[in-house]
C-alpha atoms as a PDB file:
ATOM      1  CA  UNK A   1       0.000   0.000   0.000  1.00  0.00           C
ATOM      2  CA  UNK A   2       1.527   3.489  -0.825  1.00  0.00           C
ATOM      3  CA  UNK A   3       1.358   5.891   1.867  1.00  0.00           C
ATOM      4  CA  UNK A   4       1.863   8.772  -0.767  1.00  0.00           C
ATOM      5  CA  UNK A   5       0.488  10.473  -3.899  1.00  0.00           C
ATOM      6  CA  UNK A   6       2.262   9.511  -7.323  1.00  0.00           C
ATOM      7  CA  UNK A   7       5.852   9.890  -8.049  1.00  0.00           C
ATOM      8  CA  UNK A   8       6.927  13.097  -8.980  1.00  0.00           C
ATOM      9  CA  UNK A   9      10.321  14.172 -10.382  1.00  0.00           C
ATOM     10  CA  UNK A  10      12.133  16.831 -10.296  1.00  0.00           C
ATOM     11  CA  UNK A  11      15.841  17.913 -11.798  1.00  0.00           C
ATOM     12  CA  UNK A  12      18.332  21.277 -11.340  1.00  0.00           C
ATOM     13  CA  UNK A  13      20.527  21.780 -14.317  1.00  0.00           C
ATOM     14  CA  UNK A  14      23.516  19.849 -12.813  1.00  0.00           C
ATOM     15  CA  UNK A  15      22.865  16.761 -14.659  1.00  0.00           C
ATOM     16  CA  UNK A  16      20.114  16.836 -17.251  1.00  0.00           C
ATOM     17  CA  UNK A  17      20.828  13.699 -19.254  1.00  0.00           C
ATOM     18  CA  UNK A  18      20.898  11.923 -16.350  1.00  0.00           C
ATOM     19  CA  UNK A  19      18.019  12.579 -14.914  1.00  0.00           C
ATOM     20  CA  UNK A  20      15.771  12.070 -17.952  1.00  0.00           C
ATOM     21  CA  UNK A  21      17.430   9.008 -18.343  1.00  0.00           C
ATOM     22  CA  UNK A  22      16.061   8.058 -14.575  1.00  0.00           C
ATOM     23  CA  UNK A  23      12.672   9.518 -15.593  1.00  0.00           C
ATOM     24  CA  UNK A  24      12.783   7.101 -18.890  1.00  0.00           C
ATOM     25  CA  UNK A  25      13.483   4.384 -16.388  1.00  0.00           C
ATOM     26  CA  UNK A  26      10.642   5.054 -13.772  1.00  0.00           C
ATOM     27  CA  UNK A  27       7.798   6.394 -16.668  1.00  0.00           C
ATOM     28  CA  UNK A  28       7.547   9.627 -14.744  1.00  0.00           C
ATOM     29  CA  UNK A  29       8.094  12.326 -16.604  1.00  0.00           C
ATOM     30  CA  UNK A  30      10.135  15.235 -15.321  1.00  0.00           C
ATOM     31  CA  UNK A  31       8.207  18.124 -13.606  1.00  0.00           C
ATOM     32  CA  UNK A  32       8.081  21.235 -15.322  1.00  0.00           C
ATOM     33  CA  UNK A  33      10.052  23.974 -13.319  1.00  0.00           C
ATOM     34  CA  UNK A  34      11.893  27.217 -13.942  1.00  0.00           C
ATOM     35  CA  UNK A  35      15.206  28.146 -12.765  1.00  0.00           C
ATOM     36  CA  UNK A  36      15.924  31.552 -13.860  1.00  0.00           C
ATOM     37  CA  UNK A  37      19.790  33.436 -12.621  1.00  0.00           C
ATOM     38  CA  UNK A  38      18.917  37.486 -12.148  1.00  0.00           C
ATOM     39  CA  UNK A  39      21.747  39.857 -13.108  1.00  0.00           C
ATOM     40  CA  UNK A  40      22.883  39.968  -9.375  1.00  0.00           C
ATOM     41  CA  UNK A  41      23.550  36.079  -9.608  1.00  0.00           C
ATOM     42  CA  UNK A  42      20.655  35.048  -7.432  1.00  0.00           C
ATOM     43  CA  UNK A  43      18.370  31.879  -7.872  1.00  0.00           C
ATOM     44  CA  UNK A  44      14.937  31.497  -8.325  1.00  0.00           C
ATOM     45  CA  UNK A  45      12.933  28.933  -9.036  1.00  0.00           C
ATOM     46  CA  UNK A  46       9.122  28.168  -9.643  1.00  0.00           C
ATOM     47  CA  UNK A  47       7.408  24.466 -10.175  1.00  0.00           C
ATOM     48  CA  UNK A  48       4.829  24.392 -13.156  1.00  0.00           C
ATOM     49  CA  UNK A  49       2.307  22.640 -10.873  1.00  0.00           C
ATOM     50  CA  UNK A  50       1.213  21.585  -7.127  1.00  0.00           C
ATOM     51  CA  UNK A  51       3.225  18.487  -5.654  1.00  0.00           C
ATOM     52  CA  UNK A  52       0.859  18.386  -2.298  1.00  0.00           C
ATOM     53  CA  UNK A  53       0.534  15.076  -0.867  1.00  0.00           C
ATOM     54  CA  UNK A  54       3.352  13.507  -3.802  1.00  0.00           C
ATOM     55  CA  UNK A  55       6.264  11.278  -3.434  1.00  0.00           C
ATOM     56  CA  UNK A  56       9.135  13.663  -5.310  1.00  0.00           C
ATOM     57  CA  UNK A  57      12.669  12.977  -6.220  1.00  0.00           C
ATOM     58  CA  UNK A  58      14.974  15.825  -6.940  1.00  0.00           C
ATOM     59  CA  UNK A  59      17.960  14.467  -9.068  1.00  0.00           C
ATOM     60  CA  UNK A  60      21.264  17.391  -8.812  1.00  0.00           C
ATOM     61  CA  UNK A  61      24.426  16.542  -9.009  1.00  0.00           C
ATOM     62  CA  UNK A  62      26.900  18.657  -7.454  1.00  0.00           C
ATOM     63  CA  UNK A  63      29.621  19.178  -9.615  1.00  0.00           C
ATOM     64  CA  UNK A  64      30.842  22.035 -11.263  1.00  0.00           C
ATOM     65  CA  UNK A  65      29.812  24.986 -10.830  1.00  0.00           C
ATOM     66  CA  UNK A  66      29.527  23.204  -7.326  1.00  0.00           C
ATOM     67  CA  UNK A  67      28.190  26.225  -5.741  1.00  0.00           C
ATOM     68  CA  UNK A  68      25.486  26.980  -8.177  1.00  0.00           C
ATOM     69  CA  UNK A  69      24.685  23.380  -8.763  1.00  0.00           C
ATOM     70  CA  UNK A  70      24.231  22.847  -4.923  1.00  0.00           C
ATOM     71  CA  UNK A  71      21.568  26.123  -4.415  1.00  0.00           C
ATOM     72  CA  UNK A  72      19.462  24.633  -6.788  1.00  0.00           C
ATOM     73  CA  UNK A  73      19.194  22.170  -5.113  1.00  0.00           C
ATOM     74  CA  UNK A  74      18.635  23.582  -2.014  1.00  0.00           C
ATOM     75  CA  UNK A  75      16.253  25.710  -2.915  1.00  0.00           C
ATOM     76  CA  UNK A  76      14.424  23.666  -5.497  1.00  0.00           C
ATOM     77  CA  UNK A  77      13.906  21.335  -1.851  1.00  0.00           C
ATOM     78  CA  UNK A  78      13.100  24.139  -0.113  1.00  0.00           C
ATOM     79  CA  UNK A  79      10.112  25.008  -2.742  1.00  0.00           C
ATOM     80  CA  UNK A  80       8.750  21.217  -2.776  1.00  0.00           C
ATOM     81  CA  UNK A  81       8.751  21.665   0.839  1.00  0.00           C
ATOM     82  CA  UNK A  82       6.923  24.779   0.938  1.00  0.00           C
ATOM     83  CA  UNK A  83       4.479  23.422  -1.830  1.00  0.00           C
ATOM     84  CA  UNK A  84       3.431  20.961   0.521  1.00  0.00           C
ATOM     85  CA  UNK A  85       4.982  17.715  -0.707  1.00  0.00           C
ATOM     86  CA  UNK A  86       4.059  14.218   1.010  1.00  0.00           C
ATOM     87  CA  UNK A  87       7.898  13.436   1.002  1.00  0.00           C
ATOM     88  CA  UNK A  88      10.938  14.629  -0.602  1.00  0.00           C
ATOM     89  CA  UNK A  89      14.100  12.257  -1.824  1.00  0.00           C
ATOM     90  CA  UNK A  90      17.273  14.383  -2.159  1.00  0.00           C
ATOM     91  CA  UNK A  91      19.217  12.128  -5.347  1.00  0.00           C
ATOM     92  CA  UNK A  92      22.195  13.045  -5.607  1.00  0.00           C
ATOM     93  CA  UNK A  93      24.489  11.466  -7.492  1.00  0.00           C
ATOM     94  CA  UNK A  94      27.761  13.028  -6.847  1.00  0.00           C
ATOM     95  CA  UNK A  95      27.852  14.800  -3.242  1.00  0.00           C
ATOM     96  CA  UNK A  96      30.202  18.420  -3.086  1.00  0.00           C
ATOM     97  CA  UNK A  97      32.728  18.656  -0.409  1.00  0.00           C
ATOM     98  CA  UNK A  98      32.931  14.885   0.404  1.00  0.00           C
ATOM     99  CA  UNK A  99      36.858  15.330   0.759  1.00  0.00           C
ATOM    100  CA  UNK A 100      36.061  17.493   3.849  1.00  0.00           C
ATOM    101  CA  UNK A 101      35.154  14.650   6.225  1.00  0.00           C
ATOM    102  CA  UNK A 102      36.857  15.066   9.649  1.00  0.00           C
ATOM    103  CA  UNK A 103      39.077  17.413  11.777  1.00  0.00           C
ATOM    104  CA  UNK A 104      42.343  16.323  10.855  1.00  0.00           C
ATOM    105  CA  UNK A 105      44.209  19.494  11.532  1.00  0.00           C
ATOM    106  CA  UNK A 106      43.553  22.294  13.800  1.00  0.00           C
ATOM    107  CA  UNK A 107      41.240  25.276  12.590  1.00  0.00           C
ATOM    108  CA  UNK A 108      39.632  23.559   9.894  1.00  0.00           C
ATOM    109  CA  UNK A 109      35.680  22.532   9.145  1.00  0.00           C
ATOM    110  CA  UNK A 110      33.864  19.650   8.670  1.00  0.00           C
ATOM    111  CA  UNK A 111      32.298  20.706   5.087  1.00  0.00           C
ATOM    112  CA  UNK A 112      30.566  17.656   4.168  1.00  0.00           C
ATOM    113  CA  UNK A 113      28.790  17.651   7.868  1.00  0.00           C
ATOM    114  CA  UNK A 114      27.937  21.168   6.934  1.00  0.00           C
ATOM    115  CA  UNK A 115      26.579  19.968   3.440  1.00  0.00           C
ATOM    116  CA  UNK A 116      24.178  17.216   4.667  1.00  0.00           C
ATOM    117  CA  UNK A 117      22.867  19.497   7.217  1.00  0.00           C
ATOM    118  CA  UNK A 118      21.808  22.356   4.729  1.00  0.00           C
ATOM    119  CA  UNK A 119      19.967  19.447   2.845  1.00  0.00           C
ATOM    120  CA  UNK A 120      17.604  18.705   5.852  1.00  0.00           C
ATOM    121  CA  UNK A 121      17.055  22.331   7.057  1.00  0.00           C
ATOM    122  CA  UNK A 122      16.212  22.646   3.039  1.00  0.00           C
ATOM    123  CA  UNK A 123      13.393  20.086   3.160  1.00  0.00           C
ATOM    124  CA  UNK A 124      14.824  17.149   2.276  1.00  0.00           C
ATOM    125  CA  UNK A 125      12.740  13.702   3.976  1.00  0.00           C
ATOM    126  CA  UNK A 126      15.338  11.302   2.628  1.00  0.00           C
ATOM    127  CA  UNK A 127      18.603  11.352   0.557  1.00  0.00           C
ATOM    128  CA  UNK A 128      20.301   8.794  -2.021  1.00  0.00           C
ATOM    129  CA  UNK A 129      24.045   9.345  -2.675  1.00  0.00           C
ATOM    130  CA  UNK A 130      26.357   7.224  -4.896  1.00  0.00           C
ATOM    131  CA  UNK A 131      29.936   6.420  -3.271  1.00  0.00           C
ATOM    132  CA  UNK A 132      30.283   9.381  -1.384  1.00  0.00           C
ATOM    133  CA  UNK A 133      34.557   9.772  -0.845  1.00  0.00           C
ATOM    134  CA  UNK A 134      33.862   8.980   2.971  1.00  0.00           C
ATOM    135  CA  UNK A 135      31.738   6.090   4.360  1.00  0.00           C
ATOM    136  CA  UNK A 136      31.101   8.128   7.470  1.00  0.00           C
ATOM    137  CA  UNK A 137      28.960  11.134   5.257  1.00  0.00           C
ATOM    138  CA  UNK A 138      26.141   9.188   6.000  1.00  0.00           C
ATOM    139  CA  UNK A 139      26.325   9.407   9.160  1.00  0.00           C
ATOM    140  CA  UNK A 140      26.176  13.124   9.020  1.00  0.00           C
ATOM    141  CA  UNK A 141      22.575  13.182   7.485  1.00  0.00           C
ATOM    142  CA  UNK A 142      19.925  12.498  10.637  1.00  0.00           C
ATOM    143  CA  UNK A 143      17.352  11.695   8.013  1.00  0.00           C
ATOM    144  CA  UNK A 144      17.159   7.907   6.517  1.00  0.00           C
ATOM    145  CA  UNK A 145      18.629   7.083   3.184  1.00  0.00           C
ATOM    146  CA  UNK A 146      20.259   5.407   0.589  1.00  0.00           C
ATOM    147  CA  UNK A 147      23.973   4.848   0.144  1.00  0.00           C
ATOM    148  CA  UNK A 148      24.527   3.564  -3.794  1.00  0.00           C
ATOM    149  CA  UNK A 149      27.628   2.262  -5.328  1.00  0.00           C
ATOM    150  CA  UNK A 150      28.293   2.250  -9.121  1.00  0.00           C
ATOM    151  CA  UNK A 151      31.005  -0.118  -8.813  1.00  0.00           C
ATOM    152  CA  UNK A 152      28.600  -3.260  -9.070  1.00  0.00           C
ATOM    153  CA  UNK A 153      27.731  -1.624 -12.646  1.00  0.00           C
ATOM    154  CA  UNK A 154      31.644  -1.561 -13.375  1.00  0.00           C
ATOM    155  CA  UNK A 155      32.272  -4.973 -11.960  1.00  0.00           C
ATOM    156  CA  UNK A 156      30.165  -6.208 -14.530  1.00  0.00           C
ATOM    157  CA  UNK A 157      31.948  -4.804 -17.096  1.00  0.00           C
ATOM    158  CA  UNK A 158      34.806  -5.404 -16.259  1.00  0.00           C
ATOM    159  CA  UNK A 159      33.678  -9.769 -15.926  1.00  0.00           C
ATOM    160  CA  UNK A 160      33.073  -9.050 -19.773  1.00  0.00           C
ATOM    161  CA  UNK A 161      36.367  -7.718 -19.888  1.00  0.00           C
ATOM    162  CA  UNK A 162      38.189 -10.859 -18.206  1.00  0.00           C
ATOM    163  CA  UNK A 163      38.218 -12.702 -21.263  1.00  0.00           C
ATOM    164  CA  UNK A 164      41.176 -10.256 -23.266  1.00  0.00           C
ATOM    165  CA  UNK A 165      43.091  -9.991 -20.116  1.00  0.00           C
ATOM    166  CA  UNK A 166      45.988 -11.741 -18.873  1.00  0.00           C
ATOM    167  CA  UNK A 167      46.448 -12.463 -15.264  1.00  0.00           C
ATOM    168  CA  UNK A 168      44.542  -9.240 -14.107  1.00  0.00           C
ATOM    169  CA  UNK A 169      45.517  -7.835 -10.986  1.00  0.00           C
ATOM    170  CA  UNK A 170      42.859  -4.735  -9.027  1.00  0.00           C
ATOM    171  CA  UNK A 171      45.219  -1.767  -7.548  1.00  0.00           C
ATOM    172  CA  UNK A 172      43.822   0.558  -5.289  1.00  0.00           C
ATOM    173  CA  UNK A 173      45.572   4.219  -6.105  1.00  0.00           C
ATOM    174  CA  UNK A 174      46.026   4.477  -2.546  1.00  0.00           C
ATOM    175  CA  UNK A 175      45.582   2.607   0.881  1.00  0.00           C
ATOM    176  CA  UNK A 176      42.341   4.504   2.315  1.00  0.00           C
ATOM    177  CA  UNK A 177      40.433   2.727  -0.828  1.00  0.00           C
ATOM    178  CA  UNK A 178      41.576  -0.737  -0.124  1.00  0.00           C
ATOM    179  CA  UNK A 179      38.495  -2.128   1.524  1.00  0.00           C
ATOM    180  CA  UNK A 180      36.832  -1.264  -1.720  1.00  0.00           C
ATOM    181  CA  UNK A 181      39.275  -2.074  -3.551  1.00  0.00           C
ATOM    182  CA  UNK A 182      38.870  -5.596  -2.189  1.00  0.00           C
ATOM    183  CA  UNK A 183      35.772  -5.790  -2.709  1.00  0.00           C
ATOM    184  CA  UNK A 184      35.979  -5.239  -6.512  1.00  0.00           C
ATOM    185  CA  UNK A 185      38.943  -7.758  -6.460  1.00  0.00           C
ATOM    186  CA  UNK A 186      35.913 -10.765  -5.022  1.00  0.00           C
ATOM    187  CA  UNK A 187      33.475  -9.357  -7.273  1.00  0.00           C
ATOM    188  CA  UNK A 188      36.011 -10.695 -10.227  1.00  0.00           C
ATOM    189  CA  UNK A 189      37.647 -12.689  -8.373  1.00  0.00           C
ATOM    190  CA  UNK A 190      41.335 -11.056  -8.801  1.00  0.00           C
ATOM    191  CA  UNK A 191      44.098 -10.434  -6.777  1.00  0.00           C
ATOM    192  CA  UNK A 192      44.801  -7.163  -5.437  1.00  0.00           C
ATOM    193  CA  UNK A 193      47.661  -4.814  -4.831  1.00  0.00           C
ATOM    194  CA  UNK A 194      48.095  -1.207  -3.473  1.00  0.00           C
ATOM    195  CA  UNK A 195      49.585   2.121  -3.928  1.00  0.00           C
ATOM    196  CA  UNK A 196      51.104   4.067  -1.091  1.00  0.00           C
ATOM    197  CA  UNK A 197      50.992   7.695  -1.766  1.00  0.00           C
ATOM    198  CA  UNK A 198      51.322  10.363   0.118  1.00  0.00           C
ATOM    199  CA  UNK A 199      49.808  13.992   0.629  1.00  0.00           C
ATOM    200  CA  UNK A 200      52.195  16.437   1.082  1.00  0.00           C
ATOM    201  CA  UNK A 201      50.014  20.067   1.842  1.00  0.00           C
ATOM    202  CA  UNK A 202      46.103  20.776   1.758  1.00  0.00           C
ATOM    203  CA  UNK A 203      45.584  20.884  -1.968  1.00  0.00           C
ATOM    204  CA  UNK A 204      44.867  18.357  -4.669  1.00  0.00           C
ATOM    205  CA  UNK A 205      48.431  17.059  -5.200  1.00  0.00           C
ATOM    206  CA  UNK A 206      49.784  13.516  -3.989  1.00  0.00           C
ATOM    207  CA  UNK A 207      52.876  11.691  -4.434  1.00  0.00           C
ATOM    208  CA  UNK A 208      52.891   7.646  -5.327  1.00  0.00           C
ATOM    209  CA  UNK A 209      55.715   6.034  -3.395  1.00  0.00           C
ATOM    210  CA  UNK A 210      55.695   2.442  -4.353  1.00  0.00           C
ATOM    211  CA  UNK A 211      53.121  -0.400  -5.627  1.00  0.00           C
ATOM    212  CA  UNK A 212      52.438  -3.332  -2.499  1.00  0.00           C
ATOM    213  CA  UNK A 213      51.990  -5.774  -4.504  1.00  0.00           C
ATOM    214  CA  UNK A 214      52.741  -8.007  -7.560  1.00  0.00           C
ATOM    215  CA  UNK A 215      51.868  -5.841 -11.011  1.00  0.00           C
ATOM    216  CA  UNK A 216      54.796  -7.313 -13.080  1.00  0.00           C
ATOM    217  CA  UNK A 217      53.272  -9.148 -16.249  1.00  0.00           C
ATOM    218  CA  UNK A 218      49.838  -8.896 -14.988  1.00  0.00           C
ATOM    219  CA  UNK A 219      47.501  -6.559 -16.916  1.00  0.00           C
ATOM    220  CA  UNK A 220      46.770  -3.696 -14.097  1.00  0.00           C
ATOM    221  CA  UNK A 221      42.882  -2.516 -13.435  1.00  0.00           C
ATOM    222  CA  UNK A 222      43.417   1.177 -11.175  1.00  0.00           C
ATOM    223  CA  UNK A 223      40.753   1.855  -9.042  1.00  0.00           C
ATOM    224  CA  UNK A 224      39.469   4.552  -7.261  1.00  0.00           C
ATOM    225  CA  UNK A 225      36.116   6.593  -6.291  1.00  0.00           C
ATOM    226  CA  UNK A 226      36.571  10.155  -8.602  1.00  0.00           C
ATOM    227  CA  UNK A 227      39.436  11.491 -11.165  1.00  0.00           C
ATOM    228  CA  UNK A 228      40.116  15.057 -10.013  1.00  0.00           C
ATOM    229  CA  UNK A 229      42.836  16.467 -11.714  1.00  0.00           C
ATOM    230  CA  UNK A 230      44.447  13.639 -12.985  1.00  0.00           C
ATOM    231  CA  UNK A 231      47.585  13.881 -10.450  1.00  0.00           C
ATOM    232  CA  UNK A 232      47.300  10.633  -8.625  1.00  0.00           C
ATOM    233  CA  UNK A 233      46.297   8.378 -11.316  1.00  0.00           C
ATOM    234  CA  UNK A 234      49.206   9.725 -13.907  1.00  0.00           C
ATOM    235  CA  UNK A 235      51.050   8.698 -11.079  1.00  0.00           C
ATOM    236  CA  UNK A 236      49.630   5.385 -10.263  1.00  0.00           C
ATOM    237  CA  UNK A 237      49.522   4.383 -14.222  1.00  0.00           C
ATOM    238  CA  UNK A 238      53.224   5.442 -14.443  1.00  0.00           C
ATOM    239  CA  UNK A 239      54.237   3.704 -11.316  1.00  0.00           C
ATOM    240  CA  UNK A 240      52.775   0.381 -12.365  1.00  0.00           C
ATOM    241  CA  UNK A 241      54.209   0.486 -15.999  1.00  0.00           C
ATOM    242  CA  UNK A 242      57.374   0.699 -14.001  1.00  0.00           C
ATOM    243  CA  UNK A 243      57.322  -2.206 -12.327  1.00  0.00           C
ATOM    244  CA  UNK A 244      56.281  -4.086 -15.263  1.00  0.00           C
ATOM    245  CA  UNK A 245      52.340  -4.227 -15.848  1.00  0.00           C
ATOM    246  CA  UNK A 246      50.528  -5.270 -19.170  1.00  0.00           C
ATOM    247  CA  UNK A 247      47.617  -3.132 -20.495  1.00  0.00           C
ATOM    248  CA  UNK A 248      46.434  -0.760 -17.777  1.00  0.00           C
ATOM    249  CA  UNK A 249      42.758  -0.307 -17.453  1.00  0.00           C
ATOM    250  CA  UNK A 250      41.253   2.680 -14.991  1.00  0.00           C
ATOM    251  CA  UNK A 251      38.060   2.922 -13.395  1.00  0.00           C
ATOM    252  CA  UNK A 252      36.215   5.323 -11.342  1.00  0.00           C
ATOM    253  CA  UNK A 253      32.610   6.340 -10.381  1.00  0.00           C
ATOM    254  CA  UNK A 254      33.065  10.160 -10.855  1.00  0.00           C
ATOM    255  CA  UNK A 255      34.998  11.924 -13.423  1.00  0.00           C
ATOM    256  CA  UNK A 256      35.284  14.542 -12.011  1.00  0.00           C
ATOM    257  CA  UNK A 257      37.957  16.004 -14.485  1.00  0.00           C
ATOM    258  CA  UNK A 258      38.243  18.851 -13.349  1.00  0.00           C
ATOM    259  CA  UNK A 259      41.325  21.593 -15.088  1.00  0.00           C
ATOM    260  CA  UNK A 260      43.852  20.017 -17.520  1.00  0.00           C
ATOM    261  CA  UNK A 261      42.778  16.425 -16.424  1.00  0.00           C
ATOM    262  CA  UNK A 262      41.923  15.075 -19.225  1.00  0.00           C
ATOM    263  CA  UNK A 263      44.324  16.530 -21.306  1.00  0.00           C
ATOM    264  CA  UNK A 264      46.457  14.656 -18.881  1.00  0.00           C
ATOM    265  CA  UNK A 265      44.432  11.335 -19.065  1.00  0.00           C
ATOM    266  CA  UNK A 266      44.856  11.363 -23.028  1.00  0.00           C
ATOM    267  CA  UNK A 267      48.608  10.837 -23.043  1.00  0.00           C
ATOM    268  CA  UNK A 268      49.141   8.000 -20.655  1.00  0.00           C
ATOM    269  CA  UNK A 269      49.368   4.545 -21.659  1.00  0.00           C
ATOM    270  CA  UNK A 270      45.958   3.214 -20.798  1.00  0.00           C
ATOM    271  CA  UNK A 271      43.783   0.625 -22.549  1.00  0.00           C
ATOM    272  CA  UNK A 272      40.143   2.045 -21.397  1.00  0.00           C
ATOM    273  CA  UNK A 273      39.241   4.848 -19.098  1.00  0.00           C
ATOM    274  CA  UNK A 274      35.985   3.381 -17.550  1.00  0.00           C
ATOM    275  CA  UNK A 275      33.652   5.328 -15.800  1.00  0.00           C
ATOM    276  CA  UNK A 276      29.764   6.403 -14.779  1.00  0.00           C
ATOM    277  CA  UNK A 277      27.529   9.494 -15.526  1.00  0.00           C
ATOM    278  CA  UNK A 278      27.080  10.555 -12.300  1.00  0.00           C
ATOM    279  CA  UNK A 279      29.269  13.777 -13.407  1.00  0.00           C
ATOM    280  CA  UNK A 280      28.504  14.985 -17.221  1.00  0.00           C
ATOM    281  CA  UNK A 281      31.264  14.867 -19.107  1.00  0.00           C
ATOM    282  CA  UNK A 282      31.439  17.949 -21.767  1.00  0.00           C
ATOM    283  CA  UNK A 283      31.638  16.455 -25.444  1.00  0.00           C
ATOM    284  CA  UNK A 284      34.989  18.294 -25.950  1.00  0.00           C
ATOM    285  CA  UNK A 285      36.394  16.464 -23.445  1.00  0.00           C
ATOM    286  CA  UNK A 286      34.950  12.963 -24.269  1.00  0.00           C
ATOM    287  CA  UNK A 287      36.260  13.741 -27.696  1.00  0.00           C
ATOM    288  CA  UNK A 288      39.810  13.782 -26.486  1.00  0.00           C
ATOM    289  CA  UNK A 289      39.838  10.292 -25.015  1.00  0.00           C
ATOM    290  CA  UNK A 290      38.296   8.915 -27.713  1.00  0.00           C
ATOM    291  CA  UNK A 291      37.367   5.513 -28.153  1.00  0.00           C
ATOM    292  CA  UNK A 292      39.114   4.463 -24.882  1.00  0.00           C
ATOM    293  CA  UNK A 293      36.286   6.001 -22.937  1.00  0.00           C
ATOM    294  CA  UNK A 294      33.476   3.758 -21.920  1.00  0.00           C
ATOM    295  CA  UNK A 295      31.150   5.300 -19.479  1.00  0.00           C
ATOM    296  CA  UNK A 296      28.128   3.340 -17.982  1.00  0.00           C
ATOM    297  CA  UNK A 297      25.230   4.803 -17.168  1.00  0.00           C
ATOM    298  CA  UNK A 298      23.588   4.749 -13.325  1.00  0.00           C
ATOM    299  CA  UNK A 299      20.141   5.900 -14.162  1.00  0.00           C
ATOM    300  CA  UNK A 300      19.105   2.452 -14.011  1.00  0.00           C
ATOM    301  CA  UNK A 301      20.066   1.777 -10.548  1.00  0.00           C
ATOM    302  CA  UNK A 302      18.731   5.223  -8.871  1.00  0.00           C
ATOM    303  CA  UNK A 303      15.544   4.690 -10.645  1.00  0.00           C
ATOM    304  CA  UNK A 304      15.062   1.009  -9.642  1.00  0.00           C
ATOM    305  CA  UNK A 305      15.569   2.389  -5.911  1.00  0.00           C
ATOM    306  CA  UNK A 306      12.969   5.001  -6.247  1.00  0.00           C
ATOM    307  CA  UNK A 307      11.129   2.280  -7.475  1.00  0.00           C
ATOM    308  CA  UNK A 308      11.599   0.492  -4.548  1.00  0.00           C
ATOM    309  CA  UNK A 309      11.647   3.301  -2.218  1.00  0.00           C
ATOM    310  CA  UNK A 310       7.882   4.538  -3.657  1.00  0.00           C
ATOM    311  CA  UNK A 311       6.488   1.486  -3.082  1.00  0.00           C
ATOM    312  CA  UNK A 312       8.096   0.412   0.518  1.00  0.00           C
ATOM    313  CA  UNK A 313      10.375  -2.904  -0.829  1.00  0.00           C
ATOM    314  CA  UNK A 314      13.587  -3.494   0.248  1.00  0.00           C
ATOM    315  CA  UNK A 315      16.677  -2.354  -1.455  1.00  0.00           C
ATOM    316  CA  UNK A 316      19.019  -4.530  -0.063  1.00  0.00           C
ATOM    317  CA  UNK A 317      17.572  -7.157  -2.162  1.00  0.00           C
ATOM    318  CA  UNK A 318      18.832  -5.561  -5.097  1.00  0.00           C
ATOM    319  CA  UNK A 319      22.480  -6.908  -4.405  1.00  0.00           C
ATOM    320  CA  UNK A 320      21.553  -9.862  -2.413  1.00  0.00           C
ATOM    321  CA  UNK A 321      22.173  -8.246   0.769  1.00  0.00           C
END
């Protein structure tokens, strides 16, 4: 029995293929709204009909711009909430600020606890993320929610995959993503190995130090949760070639690709860049990786969870858990 109205869904600007792809996938079409930027840079925003009593889903990704890209979606909440909605689902498929998880030097914030916070006070009944950077966001949202990972949609490819590879081997780009890392590794039931890097000051840059591990002859599949600038997986790819890997394959849930990254990915020696659409990635830049780009698409998974999530089954059961 459903305890609200229809679905109803709703999407900022931050992702637009995306989320009509998740509307395709749920046969809900996307609710009219307008966003409209004044000259002074402010927001507003007005929905195209009521949503009183409705089950709505607001899909936003926060990438870049992250700051406009995260207003909308605060305020398009705050307007469902103010419209009287039955219960609103923050989707989010790449969450802002994620790096900025703990206190782990004096005089600094705790962004992402900031972040989840603004979401609630916004409106927001429920959230779904996908792979935030930190396991312990979630615990900074007091509201229930999904957690999503894309990597069972990568695992899969990457079991197509096995067949052309010789003796492949998962490496983590660095030691905080080795649980996942493992994890993968099970899925496709490979060995792993690690890379210990280092950060040396509070910016984006990170030195590789040395592979734990055996890469040597083995064709290499890098792993890790977003591609920023590029820094630590040149590194990685480099680093593995030295100590004598095969074909190098690297995967990620969020391509971020932020800068010169991809202008960086194009020139190192890698078989297939394989990735997700939880960040849209500009043609231009698509256009430079070419054919070694293969990005799979998450809109079935969100929308099989609202699915689920409209209609009160479980979610778990969607990966045996």
């Amino acid at each position: 029995m459903k305890v609200y109205g229809g679905i109803k869904l709703y999407a900022g600007t931050g992702s637009p293929e995306l989320a009509q792809k998740v509307a395709d996938y749920v046969h809900a079409p996307l609710g009219g709204r307008d966003i409209i930027q004044f000259p002074n840079e402010n927001l507003f925003v007005k929905l195209h009909s009521s949503v009183r009593g409705q089950d709505v889903y607001v899909v936003q990704t926060t990438s870049t711009p992250v700051h406009r890209n995260l207003m909308e979606l605060l305020i398009l909440l705050q307007t469902l909430k103010l419209d009287s909605a039955g219960r609103i689902t923050a989707v989010i498929p790449y969450l802002a600020y994620g790096r900025s998880d703990k206190k782990d030097q004096p005089r600094v914030p705790i962004t992402a606890r900031l972040i989840a916070d603004m979401i609630e006070v916004a409106g927001a009944d429920r959230y779904i993320l996908l792979d935030p950077h930190a396991g312990q966001v979630q615990g900074f949202f007091s509201v229930p929610g999904d957690v999503l990972t894309g990597f069972y949609l990568i695992s899969g490819h990457l079991k197509a995959l096995q067949k052309q590879m010789k003796d492949p081997v998962v490496v983590t780009v660095d030691l905080g993503f080795a649980k996942k890392g493992r994890n993968i590794a099970a899925d496709i039931d490979a060995p792993i190995a690690f890379i210990e890097k280092r950060r040396m000051a509070n910016d984006a840059k990170a030195q590789a130090l040395t592979v734990i591990g055996d890469v040597e002859n083995r064709d290499v599949i890098l792993v890790d949760d977003e591609i920023d600038t590029g820094g630590s997986i040149s590194q990685a790819v480099n680093l593995v070639k030295e100590k004598g890997a095969r074909d190098v394959y690297v995967i990620c849930v969020h391509p971020i690709f932020s800068s010169n990254a991809v202008d960086r990915l194009a020139t190192l020696p890698v078989r297939q860049f394989i990735t997700t659409d939880t960040v849209p990635i500009p043609p231009e830049k698509q256009a430079l990786l070419k054919e070694r780009l293969m990005v799979l698409s998450v809109a079935p998974l969100i929308g099989e969870v609202i699915l689920r999530a409209h209609e009160g089954r479980s979610v778990g059961e969607m990966f045996n858990e």
